[in-house]
Protein backbone atom coordinates (compact mmCIF):
# COMPACT_ATOMS: atom_id res chain seq x y z
CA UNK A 1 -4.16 24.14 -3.30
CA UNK A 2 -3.93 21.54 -0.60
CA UNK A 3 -0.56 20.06 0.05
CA UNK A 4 -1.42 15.96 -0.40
CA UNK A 5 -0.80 13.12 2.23
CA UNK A 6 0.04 9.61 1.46
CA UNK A 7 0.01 7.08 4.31
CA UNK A 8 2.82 4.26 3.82
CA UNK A 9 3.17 1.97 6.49
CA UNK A 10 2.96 -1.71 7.72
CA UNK A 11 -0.47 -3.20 6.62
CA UNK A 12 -3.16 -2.60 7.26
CA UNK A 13 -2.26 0.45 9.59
CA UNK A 14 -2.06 2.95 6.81
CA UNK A 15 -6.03 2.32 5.46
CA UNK A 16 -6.85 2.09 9.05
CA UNK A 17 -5.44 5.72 10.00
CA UNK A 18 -6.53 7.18 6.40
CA UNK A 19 -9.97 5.40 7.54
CA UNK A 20 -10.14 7.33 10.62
CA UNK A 21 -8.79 10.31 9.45
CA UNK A 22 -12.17 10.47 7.07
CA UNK A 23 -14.55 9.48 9.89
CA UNK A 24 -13.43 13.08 11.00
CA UNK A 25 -13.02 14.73 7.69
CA UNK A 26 -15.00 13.54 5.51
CA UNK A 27 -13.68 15.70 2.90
CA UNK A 28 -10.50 14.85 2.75
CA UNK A 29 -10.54 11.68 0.74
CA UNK A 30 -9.04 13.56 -2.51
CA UNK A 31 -6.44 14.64 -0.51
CA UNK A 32 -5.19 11.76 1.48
CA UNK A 33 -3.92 7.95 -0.17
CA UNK A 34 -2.49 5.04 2.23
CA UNK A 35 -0.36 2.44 0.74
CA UNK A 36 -0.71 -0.85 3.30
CA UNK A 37 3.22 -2.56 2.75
CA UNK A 38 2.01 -6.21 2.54
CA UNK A 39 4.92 -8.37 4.23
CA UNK A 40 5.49 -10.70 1.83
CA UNK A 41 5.77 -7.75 -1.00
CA UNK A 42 9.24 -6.93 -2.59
CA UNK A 43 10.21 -2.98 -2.16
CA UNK A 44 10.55 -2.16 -5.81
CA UNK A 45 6.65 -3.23 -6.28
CA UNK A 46 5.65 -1.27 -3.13
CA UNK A 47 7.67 1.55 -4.58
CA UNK A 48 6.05 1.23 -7.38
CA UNK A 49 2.36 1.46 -5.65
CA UNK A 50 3.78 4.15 -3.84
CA UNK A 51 4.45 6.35 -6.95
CA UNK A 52 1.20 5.60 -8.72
CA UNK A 53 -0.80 7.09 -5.69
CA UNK A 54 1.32 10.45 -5.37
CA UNK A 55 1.05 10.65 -9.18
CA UNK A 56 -2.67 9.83 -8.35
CA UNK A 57 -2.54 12.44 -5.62
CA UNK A 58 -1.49 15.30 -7.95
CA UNK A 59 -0.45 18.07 -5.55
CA UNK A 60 1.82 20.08 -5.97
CA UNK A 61 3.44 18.87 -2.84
CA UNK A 62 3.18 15.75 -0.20
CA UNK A 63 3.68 15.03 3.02
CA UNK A 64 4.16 11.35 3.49
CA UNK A 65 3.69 9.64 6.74
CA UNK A 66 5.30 6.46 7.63
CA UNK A 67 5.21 4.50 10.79
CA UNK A 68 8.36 3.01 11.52
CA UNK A 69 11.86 4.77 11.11
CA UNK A 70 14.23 2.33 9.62
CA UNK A 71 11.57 -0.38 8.49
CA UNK A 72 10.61 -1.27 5.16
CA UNK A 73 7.47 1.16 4.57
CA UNK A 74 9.73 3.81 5.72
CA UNK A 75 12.73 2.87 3.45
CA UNK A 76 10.35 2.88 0.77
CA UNK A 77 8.97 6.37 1.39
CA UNK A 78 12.42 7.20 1.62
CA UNK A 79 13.17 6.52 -2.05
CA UNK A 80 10.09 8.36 -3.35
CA UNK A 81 10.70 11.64 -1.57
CA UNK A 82 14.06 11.87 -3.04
CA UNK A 83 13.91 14.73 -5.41
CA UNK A 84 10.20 15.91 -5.66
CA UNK A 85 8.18 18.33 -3.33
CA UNK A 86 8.16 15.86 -0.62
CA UNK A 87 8.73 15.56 2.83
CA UNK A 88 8.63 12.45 4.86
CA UNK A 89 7.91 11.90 8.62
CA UNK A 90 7.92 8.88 10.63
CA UNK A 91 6.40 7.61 13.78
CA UNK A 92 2.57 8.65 12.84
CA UNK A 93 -0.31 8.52 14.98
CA UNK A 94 -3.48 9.36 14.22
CA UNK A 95 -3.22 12.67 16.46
CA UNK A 96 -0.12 13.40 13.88
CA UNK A 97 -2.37 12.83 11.00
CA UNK A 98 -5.45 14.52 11.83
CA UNK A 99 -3.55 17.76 12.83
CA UNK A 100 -1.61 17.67 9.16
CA UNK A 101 -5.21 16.99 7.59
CA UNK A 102 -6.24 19.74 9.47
CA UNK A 103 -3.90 22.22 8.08
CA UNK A 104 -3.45 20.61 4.39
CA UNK A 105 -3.73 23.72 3.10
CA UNK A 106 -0.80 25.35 4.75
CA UNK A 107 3.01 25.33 2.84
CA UNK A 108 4.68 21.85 2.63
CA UNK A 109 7.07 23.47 5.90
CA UNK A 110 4.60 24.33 7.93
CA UNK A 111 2.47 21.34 7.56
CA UNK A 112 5.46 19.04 8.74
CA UNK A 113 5.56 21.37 12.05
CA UNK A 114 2.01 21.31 12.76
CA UNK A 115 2.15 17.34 12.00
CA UNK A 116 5.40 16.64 14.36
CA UNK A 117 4.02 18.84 17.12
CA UNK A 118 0.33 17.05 16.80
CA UNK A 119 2.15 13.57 17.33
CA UNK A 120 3.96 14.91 20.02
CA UNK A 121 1.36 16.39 21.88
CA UNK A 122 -1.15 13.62 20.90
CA UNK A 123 1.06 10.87 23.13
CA UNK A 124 0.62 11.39 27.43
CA UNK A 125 -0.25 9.42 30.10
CA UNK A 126 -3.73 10.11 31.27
CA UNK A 127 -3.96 8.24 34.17
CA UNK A 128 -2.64 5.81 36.62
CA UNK A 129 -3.92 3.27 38.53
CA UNK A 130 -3.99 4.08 42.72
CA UNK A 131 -0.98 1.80 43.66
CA UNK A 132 1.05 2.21 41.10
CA UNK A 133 3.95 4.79 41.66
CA UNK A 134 4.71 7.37 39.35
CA UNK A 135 7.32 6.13 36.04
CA UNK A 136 9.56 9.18 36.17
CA UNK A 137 10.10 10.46 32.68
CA UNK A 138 13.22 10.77 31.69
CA UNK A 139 15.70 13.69 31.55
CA UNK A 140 17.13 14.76 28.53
């Protein structure tokens, strides 16, 4: 069984990434939801959104993707984790996503490594204009 995604972040990026993410899978439609936060929306009726599309899901477990750490979609994703076979990841890209579409099928643990290293490997500078010098990057 595939481990389910659900997309909750500011609107309308989460349809837009869930959008893309089926332009390259098509078949992943059953196994991915978005949830677009509206800004004027309370929390408690997001959350409540929220849980009707991972009960609406059905897996068995979820990886849900958010976009921001500390902003509302992410608080809210936050709050339905807690407790249920769910792990929750912020800062998504669509290189993030498609690698944890990818691999749906792999545990809940896995997935989340195969998502955070997709992200991270899916942000890099590809070029630079002539004249402009080199931004060192910085040292950990």
């Amino acid at each position: 069984m595939s481990t389910s995604i659900l997309i909750i972040a500011h609107a309308p990026l989460a349809h837009a990434l869930r959008e893309c993410a089926l332009h390259v899978f098509a078949d992943c439609g059953a196994d991915v939801a978005a949830l677009d936060v509206q800004p004027q929306a309370a929390p408690e009726d997001s959350l409540a959104l929220a849980e009707q599309l991972m009960a609406r899901l059905g897996g068995s477990a979820t990886l849900v993707l958010t976009d921001l750490l500390g902003a509302t979609p992410c608080n809210i994703a936050q709050r339905l984790v807690d407790g249920r076979p769910a792990r929750l990841v912020a800062g998504v890209n669509l290189p993030m996503l498609l690698r944890a579409v990818n691999y749906r099928a792999e545990p809940l643990d896995a997935l989340v490594s195969r998502a955070l290293l997709g992200g991270a490997q899916g942000v890099l500078q590809v070029a630079m204009a002539e004249r402009t010098p080199p931004i060192p990057l910085p040292v950990p």
